[in-house]
PDB file of N, CA and C in Angstrom:
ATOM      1  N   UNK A   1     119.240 113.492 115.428  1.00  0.00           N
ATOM      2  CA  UNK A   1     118.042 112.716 115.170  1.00  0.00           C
ATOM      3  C   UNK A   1     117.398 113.146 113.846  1.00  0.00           C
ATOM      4  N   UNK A   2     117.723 114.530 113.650  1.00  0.00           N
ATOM      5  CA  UNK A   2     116.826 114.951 112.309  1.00  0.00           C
ATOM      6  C   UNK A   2     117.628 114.270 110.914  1.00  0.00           C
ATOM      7  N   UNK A   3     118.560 114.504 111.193  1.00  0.00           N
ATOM      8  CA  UNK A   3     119.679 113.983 110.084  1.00  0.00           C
ATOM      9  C   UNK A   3     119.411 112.441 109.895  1.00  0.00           C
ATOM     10  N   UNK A   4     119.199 111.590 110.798  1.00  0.00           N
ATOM     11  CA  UNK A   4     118.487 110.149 110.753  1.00  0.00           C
ATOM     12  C   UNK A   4     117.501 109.951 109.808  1.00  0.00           C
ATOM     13  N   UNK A   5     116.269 110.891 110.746  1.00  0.00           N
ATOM     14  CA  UNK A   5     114.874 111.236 109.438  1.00  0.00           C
ATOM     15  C   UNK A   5     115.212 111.367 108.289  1.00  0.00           C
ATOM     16  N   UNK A   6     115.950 112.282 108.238  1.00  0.00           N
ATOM     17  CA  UNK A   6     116.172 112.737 106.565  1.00  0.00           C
ATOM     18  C   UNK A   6     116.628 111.505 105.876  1.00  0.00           C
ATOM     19  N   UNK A   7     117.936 110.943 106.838  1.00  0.00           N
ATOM     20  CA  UNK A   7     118.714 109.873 105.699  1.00  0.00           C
ATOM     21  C   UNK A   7     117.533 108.662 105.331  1.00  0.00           C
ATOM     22  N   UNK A   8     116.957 108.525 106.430  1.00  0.00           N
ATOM     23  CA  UNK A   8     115.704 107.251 106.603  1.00  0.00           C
ATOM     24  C   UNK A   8     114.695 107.339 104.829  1.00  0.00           C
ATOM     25  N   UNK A   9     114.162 108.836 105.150  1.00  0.00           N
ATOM     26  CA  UNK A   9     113.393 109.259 104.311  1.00  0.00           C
ATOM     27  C   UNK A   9     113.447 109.390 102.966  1.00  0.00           C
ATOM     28  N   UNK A  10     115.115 109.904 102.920  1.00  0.00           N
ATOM     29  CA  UNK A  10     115.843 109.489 101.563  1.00  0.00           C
ATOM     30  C   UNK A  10     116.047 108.588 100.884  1.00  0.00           C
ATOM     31  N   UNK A  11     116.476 107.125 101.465  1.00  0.00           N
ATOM     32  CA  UNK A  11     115.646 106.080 101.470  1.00  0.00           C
ATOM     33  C   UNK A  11     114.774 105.785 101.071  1.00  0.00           C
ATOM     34  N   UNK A  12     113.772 106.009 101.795  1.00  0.00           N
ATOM     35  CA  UNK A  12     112.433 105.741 101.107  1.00  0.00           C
ATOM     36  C   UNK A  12     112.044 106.189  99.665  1.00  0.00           C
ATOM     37  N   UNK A  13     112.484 107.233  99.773  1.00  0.00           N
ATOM     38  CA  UNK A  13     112.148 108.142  98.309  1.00  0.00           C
ATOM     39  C   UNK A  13     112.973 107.442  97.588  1.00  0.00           C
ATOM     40  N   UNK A  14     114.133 106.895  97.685  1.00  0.00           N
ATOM     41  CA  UNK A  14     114.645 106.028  96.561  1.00  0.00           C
ATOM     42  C   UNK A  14     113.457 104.976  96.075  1.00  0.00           C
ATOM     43  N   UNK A  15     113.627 104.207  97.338  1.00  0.00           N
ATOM     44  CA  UNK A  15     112.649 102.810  97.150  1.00  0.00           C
ATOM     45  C   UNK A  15     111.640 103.014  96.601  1.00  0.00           C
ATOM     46  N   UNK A  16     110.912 103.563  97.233  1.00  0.00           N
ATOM     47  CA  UNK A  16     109.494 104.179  96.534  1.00  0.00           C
ATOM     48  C   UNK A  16     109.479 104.361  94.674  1.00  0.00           C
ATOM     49  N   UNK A  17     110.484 105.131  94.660  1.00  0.00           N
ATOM     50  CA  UNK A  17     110.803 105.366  93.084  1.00  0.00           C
ATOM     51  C   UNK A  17     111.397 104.772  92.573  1.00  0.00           C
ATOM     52  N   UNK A  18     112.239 104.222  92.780  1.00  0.00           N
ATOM     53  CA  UNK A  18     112.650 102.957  92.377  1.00  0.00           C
ATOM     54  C   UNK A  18     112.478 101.686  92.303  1.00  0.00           C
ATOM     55  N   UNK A  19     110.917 101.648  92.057  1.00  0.00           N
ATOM     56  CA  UNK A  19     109.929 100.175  92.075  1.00  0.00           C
ATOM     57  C   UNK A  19     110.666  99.710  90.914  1.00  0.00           C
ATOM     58  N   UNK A  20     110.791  98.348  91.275  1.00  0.00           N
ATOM     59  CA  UNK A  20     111.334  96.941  89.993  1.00  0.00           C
ATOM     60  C   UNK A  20     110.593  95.992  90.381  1.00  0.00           C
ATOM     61  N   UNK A  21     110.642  94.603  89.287  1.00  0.00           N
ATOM     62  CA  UNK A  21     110.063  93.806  88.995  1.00  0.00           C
ATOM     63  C   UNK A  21     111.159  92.791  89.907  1.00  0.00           C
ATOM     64  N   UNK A  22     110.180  92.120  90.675  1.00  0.00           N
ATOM     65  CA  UNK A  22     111.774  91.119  91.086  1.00  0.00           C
ATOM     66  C   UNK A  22     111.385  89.280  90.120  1.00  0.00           C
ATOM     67  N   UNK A  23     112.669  88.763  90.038  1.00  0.00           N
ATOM     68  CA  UNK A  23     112.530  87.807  89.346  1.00  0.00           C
ATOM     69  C   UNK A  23     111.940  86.476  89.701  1.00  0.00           C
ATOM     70  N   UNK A  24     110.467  86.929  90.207  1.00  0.00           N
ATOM     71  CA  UNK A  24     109.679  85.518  91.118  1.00  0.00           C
ATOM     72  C   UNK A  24     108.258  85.718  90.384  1.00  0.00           C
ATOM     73  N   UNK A  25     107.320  84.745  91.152  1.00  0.00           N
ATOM     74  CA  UNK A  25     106.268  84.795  90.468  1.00  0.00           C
ATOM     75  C   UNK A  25     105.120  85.902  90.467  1.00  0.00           C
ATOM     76  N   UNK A  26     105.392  86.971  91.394  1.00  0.00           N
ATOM     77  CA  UNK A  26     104.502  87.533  91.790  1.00  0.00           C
ATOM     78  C   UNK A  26     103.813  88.805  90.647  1.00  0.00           C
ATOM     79  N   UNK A  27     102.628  88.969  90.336  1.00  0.00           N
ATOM     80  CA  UNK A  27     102.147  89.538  89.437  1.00  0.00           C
ATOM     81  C   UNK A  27     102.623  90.748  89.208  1.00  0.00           C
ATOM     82  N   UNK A  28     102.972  91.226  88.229  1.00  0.00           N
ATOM     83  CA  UNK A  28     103.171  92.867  87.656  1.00  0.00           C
ATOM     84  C   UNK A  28     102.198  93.873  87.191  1.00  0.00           C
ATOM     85  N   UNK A  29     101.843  94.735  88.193  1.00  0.00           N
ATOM     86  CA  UNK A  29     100.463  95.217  87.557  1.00  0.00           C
ATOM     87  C   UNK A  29     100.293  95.754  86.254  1.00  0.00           C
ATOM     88  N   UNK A  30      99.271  95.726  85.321  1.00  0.00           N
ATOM     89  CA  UNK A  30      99.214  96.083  84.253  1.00  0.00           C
ATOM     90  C   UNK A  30      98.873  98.040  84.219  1.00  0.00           C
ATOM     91  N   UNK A  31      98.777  98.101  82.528  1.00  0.00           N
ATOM     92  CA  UNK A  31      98.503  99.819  83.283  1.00  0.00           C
ATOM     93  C   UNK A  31      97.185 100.182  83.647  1.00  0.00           C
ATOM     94  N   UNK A  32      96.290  99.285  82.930  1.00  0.00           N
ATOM     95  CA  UNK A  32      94.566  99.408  83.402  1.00  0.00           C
ATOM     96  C   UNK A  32      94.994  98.998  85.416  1.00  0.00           C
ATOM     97  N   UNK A  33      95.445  97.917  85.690  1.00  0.00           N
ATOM     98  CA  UNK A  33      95.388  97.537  87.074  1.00  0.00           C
ATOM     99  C   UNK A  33      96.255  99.255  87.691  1.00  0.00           C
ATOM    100  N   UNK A  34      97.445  99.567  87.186  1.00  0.00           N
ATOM    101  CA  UNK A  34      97.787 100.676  87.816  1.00  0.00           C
ATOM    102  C   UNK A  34      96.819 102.127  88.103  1.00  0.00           C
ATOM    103  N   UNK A  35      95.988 102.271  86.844  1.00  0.00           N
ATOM    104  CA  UNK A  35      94.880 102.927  86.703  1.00  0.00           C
ATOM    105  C   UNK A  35      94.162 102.528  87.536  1.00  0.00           C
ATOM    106  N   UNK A  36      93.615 101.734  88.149  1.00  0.00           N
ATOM    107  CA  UNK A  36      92.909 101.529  89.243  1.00  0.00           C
ATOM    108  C   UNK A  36      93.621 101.334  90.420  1.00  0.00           C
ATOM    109  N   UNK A  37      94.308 101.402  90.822  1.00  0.00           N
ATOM    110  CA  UNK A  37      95.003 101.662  92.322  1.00  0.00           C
ATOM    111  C   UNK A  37      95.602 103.037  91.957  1.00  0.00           C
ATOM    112  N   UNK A  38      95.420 104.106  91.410  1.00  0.00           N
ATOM    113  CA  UNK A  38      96.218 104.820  91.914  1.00  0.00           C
ATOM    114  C   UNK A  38      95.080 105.963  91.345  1.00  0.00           C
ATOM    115  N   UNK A  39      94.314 107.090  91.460  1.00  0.00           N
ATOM    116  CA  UNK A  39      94.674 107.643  92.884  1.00  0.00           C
ATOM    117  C   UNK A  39      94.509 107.037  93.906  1.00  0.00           C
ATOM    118  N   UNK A  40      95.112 107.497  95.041  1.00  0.00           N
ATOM    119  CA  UNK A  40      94.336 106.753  96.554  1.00  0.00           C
ATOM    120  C   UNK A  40      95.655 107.328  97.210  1.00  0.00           C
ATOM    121  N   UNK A  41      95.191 106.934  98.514  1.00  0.00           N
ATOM    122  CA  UNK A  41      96.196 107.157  99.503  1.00  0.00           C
ATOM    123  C   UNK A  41      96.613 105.676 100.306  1.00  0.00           C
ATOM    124  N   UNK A  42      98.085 106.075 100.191  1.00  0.00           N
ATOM    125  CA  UNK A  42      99.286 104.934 100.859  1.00  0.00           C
ATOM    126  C   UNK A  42     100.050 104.857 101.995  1.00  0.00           C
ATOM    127  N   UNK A  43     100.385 103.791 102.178  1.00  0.00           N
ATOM    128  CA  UNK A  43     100.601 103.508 103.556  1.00  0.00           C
ATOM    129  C   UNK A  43     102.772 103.302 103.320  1.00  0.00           C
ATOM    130  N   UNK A  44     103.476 103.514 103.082  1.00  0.00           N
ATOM    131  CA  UNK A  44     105.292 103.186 102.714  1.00  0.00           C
ATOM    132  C   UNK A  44     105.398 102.727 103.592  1.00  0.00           C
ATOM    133  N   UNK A  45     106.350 101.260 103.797  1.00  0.00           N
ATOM    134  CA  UNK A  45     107.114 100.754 104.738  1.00  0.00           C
ATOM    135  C   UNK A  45     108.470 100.629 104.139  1.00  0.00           C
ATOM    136  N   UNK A  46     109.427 101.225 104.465  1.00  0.00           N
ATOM    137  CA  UNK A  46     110.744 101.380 103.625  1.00  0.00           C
ATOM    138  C   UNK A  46     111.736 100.168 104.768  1.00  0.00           C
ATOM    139  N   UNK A  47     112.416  99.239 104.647  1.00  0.00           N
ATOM    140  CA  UNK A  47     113.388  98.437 104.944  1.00  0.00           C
ATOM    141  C   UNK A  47     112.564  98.416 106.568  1.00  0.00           C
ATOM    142  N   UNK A  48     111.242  97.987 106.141  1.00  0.00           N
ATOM    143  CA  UNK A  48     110.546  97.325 107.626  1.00  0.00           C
ATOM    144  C   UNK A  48     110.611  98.508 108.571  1.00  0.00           C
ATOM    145  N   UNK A  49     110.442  99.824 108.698  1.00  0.00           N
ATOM    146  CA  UNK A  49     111.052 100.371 109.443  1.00  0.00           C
ATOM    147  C   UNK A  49     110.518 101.804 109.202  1.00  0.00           C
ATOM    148  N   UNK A  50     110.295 102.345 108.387  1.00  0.00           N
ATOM    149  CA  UNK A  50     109.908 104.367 108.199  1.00  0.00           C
ATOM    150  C   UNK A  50     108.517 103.989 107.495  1.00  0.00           C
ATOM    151  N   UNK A  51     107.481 104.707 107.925  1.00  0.00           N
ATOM    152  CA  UNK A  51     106.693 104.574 108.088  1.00  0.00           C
ATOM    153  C   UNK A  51     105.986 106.156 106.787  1.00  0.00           C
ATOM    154  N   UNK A  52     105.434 106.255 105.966  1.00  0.00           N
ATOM    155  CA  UNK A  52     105.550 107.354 105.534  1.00  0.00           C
ATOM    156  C   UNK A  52     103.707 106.958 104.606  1.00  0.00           C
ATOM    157  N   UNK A  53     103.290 108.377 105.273  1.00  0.00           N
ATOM    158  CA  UNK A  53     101.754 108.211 104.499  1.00  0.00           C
ATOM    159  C   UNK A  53     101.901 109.297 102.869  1.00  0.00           C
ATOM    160  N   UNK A  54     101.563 108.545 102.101  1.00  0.00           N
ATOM    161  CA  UNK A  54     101.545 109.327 100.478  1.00  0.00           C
ATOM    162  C   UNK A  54     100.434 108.826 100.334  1.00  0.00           C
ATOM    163  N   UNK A  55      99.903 110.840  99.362  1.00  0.00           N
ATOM    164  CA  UNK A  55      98.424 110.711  99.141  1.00  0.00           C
ATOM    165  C   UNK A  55      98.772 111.230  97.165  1.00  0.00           C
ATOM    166  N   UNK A  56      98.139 110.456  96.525  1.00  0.00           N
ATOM    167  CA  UNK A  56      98.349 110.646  94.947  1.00  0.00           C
ATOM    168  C   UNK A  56      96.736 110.937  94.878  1.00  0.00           C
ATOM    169  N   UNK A  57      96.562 112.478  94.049  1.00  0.00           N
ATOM    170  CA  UNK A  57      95.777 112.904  93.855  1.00  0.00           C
ATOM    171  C   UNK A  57      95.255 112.359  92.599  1.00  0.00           C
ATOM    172  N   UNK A  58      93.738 112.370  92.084  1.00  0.00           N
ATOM    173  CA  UNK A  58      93.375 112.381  90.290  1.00  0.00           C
ATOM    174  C   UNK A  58      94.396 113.804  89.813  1.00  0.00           C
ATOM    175  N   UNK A  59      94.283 114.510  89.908  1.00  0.00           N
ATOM    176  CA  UNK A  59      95.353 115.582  89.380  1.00  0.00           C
ATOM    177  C   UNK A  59      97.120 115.464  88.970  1.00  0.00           C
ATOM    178  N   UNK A  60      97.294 114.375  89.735  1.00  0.00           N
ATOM    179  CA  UNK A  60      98.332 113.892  89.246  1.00  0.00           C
ATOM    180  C   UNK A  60      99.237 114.637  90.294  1.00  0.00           C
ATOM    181  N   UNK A  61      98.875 115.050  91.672  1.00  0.00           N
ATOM    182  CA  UNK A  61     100.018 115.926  92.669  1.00  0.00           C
ATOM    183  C   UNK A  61     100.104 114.351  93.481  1.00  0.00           C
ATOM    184  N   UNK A  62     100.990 115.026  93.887  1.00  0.00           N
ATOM    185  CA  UNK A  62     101.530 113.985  95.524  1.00  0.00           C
ATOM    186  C   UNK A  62     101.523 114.613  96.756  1.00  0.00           C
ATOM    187  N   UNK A  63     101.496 114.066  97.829  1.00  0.00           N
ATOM    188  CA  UNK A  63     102.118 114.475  99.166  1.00  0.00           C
ATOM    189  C   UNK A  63     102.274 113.519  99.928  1.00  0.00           C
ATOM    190  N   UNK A  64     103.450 113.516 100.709  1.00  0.00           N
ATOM    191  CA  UNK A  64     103.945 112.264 101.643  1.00  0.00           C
ATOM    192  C   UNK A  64     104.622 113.247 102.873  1.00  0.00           C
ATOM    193  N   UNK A  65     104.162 112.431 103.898  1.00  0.00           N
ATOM    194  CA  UNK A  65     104.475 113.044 105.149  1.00  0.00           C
ATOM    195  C   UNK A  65     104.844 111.424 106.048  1.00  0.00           C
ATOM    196  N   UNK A  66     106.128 112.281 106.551  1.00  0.00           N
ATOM    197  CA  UNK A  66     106.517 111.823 107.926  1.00  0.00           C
ATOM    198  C   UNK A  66     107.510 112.255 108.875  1.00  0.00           C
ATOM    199  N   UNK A  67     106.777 111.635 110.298  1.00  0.00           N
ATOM    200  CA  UNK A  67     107.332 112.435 110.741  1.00  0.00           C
ATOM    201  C   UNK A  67     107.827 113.727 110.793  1.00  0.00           C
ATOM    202  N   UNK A  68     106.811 114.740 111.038  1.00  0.00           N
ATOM    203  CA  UNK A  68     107.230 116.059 110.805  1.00  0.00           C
ATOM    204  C   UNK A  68     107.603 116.841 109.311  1.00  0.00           C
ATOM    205  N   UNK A  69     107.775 115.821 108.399  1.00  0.00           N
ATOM    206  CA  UNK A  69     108.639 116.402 107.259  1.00  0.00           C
ATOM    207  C   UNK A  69     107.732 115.806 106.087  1.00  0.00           C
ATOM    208  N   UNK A  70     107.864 116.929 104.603  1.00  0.00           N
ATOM    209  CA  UNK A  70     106.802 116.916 104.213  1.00  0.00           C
ATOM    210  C   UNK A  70     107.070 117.380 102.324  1.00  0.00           C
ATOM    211  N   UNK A  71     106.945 116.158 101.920  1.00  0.00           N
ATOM    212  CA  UNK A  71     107.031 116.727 100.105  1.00  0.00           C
ATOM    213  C   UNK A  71     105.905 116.514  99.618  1.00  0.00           C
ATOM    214  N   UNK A  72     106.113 117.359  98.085  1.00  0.00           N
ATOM    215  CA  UNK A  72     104.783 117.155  97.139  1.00  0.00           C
ATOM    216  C   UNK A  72     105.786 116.923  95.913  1.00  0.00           C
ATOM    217  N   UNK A  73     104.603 116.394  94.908  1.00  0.00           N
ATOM    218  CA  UNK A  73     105.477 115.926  93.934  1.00  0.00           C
ATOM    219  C   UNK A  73     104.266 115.886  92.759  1.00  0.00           C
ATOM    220  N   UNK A  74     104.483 114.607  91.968  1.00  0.00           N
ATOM    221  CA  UNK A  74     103.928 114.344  90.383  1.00  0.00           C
ATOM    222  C   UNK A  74     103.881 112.798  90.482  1.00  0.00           C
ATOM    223  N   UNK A  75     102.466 112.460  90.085  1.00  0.00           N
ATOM    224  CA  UNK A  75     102.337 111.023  89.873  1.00  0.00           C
ATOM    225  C   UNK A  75     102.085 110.682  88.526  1.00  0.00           C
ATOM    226  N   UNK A  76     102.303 109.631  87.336  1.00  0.00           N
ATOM    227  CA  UNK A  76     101.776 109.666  85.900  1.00  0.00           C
ATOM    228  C   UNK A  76     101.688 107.593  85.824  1.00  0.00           C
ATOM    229  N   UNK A  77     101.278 107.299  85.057  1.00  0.00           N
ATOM    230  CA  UNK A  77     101.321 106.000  84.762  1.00  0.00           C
ATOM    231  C   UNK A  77     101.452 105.855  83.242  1.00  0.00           C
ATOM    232  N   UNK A  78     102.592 105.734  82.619  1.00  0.00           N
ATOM    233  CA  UNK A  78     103.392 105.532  81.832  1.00  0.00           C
ATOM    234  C   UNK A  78     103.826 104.127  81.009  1.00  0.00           C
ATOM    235  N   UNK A  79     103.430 103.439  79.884  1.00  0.00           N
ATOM    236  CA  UNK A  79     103.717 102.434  79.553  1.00  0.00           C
ATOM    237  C   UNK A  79     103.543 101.109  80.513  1.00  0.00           C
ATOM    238  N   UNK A  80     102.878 101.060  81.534  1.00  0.00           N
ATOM    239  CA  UNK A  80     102.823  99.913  82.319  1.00  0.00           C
ATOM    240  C   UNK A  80     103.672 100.284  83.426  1.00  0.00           C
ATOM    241  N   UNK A  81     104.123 101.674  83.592  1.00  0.00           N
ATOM    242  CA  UNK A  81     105.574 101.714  84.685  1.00  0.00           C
ATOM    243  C   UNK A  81     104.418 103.228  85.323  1.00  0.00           C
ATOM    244  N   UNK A  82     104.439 103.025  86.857  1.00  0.00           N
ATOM    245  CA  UNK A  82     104.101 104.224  87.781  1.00  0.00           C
ATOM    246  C   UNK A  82     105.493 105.017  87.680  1.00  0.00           C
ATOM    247  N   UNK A  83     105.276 106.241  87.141  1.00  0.00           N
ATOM    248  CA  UNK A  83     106.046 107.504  87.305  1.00  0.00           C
ATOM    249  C   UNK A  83     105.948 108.577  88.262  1.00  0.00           C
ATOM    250  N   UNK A  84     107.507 108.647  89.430  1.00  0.00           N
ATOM    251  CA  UNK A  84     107.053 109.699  90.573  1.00  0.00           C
ATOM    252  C   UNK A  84     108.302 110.375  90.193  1.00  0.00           C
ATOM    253  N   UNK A  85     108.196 112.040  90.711  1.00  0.00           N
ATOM    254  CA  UNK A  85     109.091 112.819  91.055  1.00  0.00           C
ATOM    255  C   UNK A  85     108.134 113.467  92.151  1.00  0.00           C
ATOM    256  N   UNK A  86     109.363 114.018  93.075  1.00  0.00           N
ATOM    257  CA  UNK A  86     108.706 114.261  94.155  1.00  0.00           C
ATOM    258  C   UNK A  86     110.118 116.205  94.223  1.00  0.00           C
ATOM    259  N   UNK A  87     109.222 116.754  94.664  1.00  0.00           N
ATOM    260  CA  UNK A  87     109.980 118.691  94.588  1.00  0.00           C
ATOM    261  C   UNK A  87     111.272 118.402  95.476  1.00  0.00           C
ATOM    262  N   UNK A  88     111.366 117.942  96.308  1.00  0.00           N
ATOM    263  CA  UNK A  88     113.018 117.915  96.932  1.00  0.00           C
ATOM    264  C   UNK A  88     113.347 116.701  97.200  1.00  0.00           C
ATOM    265  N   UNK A  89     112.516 115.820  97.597  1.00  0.00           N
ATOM    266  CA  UNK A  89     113.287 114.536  97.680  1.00  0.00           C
ATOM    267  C   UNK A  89     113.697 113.603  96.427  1.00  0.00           C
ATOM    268  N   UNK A  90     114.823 113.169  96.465  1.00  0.00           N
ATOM    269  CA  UNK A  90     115.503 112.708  95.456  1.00  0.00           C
ATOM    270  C   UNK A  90     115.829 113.606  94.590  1.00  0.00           C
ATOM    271  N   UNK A  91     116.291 114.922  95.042  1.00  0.00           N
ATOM    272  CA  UNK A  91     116.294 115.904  94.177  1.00  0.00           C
ATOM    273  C   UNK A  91     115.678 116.296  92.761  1.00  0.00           C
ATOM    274  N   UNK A  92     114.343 116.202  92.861  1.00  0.00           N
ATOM    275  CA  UNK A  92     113.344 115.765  92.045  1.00  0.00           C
ATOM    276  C   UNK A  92     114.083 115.464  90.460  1.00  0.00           C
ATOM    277  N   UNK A  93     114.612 114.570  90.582  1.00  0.00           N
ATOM    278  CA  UNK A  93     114.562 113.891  89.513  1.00  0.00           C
ATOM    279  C   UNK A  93     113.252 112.380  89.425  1.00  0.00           C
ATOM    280  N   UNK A  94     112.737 112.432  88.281  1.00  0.00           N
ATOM    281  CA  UNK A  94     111.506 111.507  88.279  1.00  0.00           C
ATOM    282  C   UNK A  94     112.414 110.179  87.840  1.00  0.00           C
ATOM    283  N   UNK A  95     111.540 109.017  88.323  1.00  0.00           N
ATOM    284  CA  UNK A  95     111.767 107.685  88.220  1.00  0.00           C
ATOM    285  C   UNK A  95     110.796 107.111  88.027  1.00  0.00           C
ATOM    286  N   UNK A  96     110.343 106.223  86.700  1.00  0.00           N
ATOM    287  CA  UNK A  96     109.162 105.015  86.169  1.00  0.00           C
ATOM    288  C   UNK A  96     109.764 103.677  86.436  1.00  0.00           C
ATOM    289  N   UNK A  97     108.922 102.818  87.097  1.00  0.00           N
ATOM    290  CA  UNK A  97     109.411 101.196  87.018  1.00  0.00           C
ATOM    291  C   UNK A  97     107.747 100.745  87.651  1.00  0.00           C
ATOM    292  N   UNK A  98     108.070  99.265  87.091  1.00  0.00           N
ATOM    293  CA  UNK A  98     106.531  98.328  87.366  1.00  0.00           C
ATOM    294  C   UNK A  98     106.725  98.168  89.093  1.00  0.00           C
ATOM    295  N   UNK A  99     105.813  97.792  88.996  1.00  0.00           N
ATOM    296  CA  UNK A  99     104.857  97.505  90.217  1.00  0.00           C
ATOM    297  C   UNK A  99     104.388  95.792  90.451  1.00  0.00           C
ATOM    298  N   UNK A 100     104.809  95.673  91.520  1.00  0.00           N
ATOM    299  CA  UNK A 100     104.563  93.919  91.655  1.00  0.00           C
ATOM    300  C   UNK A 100     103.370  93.984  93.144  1.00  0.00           C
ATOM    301  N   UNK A 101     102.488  93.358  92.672  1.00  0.00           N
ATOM    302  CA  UNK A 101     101.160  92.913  93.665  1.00  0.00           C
ATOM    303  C   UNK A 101     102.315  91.739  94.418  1.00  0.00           C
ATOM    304  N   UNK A 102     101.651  91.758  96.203  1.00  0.00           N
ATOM    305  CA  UNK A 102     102.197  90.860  97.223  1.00  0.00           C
ATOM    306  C   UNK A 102     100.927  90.771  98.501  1.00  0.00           C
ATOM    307  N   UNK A 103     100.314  89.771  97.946  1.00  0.00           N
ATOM    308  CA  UNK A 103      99.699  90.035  99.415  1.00  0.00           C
ATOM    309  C   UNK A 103      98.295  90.768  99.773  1.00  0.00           C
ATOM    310  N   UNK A 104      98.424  91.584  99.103  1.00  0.00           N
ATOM    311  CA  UNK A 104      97.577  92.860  99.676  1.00  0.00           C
ATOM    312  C   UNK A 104      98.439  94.127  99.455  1.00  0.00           C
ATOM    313  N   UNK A 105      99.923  93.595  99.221  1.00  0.00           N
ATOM    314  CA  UNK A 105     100.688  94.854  99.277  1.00  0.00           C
ATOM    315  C   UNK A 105     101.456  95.262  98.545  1.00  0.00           C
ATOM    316  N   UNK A 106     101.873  96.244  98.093  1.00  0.00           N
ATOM    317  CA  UNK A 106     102.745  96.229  96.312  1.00  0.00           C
ATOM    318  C   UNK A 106     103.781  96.620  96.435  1.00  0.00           C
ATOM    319  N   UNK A 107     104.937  95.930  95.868  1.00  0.00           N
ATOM    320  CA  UNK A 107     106.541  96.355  96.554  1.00  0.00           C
ATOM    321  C   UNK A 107     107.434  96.544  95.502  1.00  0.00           C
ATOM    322  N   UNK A 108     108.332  97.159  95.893  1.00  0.00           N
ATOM    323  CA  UNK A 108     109.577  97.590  94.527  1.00  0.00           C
ATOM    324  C   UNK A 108     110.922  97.389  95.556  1.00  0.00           C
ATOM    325  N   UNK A 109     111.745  98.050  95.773  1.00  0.00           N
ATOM    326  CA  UNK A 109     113.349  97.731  95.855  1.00  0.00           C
ATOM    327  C   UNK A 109     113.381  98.229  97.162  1.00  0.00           C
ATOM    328  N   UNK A 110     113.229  97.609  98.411  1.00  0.00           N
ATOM    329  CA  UNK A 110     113.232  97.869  99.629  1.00  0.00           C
ATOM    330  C   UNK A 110     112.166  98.697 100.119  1.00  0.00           C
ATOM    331  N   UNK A 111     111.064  98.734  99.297  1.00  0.00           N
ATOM    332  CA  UNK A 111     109.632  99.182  99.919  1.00  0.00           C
ATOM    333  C   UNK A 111     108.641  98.356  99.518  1.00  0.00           C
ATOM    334  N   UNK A 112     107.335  98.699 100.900  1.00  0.00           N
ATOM    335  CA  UNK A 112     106.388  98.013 100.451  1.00  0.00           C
ATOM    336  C   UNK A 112     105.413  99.121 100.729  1.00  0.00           C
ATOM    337  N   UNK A 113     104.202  98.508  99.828  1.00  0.00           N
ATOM    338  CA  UNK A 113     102.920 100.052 100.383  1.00  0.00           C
ATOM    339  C   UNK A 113     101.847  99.564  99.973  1.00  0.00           C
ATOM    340  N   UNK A 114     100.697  99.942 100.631  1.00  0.00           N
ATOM    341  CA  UNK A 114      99.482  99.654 100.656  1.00  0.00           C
ATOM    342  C   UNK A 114      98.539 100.722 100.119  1.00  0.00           C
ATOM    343  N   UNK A 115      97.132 100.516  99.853  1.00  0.00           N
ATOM    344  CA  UNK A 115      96.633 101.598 100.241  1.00  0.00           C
ATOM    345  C   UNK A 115      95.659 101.692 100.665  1.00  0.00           C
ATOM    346  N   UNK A 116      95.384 102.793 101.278  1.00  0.00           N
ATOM    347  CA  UNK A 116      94.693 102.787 103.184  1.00  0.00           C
ATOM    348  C   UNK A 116      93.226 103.938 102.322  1.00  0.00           C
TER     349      UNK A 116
END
């Protein structure tokens, strides 16, 4: 079951960091709009399904928890692109890409997230 979590979570940490623009109409936040949603704390829904709360500090730290399991990382906003590395997941290598507004909810490549 833990090995599930992990793979689930791994996952996520892709998605999450691997926000893209998809080719529809939906708005791309700018970096003033990214500047204002971010700090705050978020809600991840990775492929409808893992559930993961991330809190982005003004300091520019991270932390995301689920289920039991628990990283910190680096948040930056970069040319119009949100920049995360996170200390073990995704073997902290960092990843920048835009951000598309949906809803109420802002999604990249098999995630969606809010913030709560």
């Amino acid at each position: 079951m833990n090995r599930l979590l992990t793979s689930m979570l791994a996952a996520l940490m892709l998605a999450f960091s691997g926000l893209s623009a998809a080719a529809d109409d939906s708005p791309v936040l700018t970096q003033a709009e990214l500047g204002k949603l971010f700090p705050g704390r978020f809600q991840a829904v990775v492929s409808g399904a893992v559930v993961v709360q991330i809190t982005a500090r003004g300091n520019g730290t991270l932390i995301g928890q689920m289920t039991g399991q628990e990283d910190r990382g680096r948040w930056s906003v970069k040319s119009g692109k949100l920049c995360i590395v996170w200390s073990n997941w995704l073997n902290g290598k960092a990843s920048c890409s835009r951000v598309i507004a949906d809803d109420g909810w802002y999604r990249g490549n098999g995630v969606k997230f809010r913030k709560i």
